[in-house]
C-alpha atoms as a PDB file:
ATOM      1  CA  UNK A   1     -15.588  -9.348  -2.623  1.00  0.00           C
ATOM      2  CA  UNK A   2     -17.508 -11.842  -5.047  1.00  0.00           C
ATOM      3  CA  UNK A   3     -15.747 -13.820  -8.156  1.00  0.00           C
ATOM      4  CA  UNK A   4     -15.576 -11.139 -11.250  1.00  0.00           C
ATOM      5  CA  UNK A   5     -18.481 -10.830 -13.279  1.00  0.00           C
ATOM      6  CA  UNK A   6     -18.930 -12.295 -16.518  1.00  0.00           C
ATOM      7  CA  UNK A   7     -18.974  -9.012 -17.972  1.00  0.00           C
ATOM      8  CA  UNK A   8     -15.582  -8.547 -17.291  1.00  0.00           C
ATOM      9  CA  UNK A   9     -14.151 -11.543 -18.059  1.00  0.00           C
ATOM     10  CA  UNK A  10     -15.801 -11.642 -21.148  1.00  0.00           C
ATOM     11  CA  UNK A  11     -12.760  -8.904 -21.788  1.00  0.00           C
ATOM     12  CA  UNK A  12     -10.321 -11.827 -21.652  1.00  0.00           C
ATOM     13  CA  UNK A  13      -7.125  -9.676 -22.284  1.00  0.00           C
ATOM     14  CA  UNK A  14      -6.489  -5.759 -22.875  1.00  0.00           C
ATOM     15  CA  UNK A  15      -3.514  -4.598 -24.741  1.00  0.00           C
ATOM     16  CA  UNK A  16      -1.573  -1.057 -24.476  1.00  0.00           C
ATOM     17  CA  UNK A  17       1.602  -0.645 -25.490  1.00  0.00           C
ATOM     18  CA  UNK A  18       3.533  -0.280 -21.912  1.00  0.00           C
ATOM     19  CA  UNK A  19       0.775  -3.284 -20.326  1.00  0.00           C
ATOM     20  CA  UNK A  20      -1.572  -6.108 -20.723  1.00  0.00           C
ATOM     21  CA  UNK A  21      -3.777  -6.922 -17.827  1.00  0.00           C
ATOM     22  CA  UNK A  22      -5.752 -10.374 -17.780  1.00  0.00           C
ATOM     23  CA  UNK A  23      -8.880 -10.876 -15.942  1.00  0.00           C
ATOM     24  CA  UNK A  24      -9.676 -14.720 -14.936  1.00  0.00           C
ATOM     25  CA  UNK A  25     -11.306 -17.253 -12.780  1.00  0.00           C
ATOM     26  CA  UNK A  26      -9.793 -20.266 -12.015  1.00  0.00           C
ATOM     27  CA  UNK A  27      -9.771 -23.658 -10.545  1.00  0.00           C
ATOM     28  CA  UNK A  28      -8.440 -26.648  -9.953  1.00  0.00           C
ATOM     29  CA  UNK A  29      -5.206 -25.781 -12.370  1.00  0.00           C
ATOM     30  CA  UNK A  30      -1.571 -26.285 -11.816  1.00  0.00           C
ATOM     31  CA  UNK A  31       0.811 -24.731 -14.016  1.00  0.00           C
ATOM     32  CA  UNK A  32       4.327 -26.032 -14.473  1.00  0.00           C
ATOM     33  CA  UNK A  33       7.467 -23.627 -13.774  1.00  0.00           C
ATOM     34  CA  UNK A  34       7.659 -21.235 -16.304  1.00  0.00           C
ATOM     35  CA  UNK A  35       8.884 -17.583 -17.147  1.00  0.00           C
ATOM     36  CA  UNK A  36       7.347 -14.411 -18.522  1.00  0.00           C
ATOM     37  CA  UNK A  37       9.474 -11.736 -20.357  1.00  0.00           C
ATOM     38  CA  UNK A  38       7.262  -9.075 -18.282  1.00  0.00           C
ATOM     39  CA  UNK A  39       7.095  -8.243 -14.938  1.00  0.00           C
ATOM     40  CA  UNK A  40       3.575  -9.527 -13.862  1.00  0.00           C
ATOM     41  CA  UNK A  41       1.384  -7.823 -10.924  1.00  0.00           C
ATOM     42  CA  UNK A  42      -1.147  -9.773  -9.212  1.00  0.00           C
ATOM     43  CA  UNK A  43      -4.326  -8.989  -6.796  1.00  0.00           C
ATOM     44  CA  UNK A  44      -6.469 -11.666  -6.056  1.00  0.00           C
ATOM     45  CA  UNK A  45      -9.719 -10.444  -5.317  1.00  0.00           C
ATOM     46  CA  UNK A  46     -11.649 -14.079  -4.466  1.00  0.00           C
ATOM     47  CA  UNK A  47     -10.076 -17.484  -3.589  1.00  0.00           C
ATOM     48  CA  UNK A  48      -6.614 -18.435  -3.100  1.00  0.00           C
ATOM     49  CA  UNK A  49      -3.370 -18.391  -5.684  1.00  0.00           C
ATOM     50  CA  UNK A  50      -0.696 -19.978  -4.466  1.00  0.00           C
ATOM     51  CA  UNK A  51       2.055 -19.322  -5.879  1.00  0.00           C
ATOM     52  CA  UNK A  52       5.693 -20.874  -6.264  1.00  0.00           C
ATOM     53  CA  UNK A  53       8.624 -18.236  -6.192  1.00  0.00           C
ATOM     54  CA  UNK A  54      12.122 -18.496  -5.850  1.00  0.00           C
ATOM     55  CA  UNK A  55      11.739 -22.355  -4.561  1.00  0.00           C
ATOM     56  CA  UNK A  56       8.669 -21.489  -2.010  1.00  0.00           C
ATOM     57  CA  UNK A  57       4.882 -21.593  -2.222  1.00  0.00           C
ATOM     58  CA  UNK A  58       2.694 -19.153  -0.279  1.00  0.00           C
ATOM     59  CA  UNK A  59      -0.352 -18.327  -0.936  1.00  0.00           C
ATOM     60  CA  UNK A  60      -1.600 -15.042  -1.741  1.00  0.00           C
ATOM     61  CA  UNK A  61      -5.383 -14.252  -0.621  1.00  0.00           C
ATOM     62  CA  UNK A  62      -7.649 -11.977  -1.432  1.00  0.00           C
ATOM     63  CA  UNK A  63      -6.522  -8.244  -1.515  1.00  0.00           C
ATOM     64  CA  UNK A  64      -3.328  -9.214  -1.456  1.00  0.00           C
ATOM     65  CA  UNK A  65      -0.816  -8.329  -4.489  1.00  0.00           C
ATOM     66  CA  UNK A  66       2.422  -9.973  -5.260  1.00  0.00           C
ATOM     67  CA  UNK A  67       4.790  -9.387  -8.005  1.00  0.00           C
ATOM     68  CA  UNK A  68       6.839 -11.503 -10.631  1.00  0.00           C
ATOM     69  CA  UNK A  69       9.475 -10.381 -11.949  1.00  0.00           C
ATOM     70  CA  UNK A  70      10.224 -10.838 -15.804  1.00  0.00           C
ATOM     71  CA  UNK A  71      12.388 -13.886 -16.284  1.00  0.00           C
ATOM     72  CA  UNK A  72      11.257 -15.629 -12.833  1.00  0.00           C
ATOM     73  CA  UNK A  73      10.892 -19.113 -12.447  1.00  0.00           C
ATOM     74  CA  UNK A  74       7.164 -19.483 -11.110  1.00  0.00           C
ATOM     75  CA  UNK A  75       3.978 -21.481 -11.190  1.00  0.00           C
ATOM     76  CA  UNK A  76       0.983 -21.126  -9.486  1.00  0.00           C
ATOM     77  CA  UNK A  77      -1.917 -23.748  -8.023  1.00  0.00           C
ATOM     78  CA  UNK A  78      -5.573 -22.532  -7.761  1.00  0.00           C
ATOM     79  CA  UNK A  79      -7.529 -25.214  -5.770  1.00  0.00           C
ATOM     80  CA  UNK A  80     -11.102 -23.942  -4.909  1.00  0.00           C
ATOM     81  CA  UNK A  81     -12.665 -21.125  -7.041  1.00  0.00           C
ATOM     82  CA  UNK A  82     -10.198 -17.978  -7.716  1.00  0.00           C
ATOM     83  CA  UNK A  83     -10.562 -14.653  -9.275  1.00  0.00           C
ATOM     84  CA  UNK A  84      -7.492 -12.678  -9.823  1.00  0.00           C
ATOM     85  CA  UNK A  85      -6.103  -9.569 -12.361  1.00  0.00           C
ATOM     86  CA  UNK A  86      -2.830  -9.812 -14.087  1.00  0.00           C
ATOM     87  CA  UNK A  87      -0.940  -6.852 -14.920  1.00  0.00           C
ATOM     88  CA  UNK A  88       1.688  -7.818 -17.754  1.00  0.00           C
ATOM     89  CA  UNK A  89       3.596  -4.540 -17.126  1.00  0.00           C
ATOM     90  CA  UNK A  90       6.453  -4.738 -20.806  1.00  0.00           C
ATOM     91  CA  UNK A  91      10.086  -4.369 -20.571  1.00  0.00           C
ATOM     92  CA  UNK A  92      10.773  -1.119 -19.788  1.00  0.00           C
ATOM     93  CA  UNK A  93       7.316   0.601 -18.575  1.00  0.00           C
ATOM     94  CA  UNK A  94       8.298  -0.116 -15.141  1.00  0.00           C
ATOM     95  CA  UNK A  95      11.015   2.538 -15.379  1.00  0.00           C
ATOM     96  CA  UNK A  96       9.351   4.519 -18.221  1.00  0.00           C
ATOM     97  CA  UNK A  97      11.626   3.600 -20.514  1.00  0.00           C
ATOM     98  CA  UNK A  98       9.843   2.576 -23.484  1.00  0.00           C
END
């Protein structure tokens, strides 16, 4: 699968209520631990993330998903040339609750 279009990530971020989801290329970042009060969802669809969870790194490749839960202490490393979509999935909209 090629890097997302510009098209796309001309987007940048769309809002609902219950979700955000973030489309992005990056590289050669490395975010410090941090938190999220939402419960993030994650397919990479070019490149690697690798991403720090719970005190490991592993990488997550493309077509691969992993989740982060709301509160978490993460950060994530791109190295080479990475596309990926971000699901911000709000308090509550997991369970339909909102």
């Amino acid at each position: 699968m090629a890097h997302i279009p510009e098209a796309l990530l001309g987007l940048g971020k769309i809002s609902d209520e219950n979700c955000d989801v973030t489309i992005a290329t990056r590289e050669h970042i490395n975010s410090p631990l941090h938190t999220h009060a939402t419960t993030n969802y994650v397919t990479v669809s070019e490149g690697t993330l690798y991403l720090t969870l719970d005190g490991a790194e592993r990488p997550v490749r493309p077509g691969e998903w992993c989740v982060i839960p709301a509160g978490a202490d993460h950060a994530e490393r791109f190295t080479d040339k990475t596309s990926v979509i971000v699901f911000w999935v709000k308090h509550g909209a997991e369970s339909g609750q909102l």
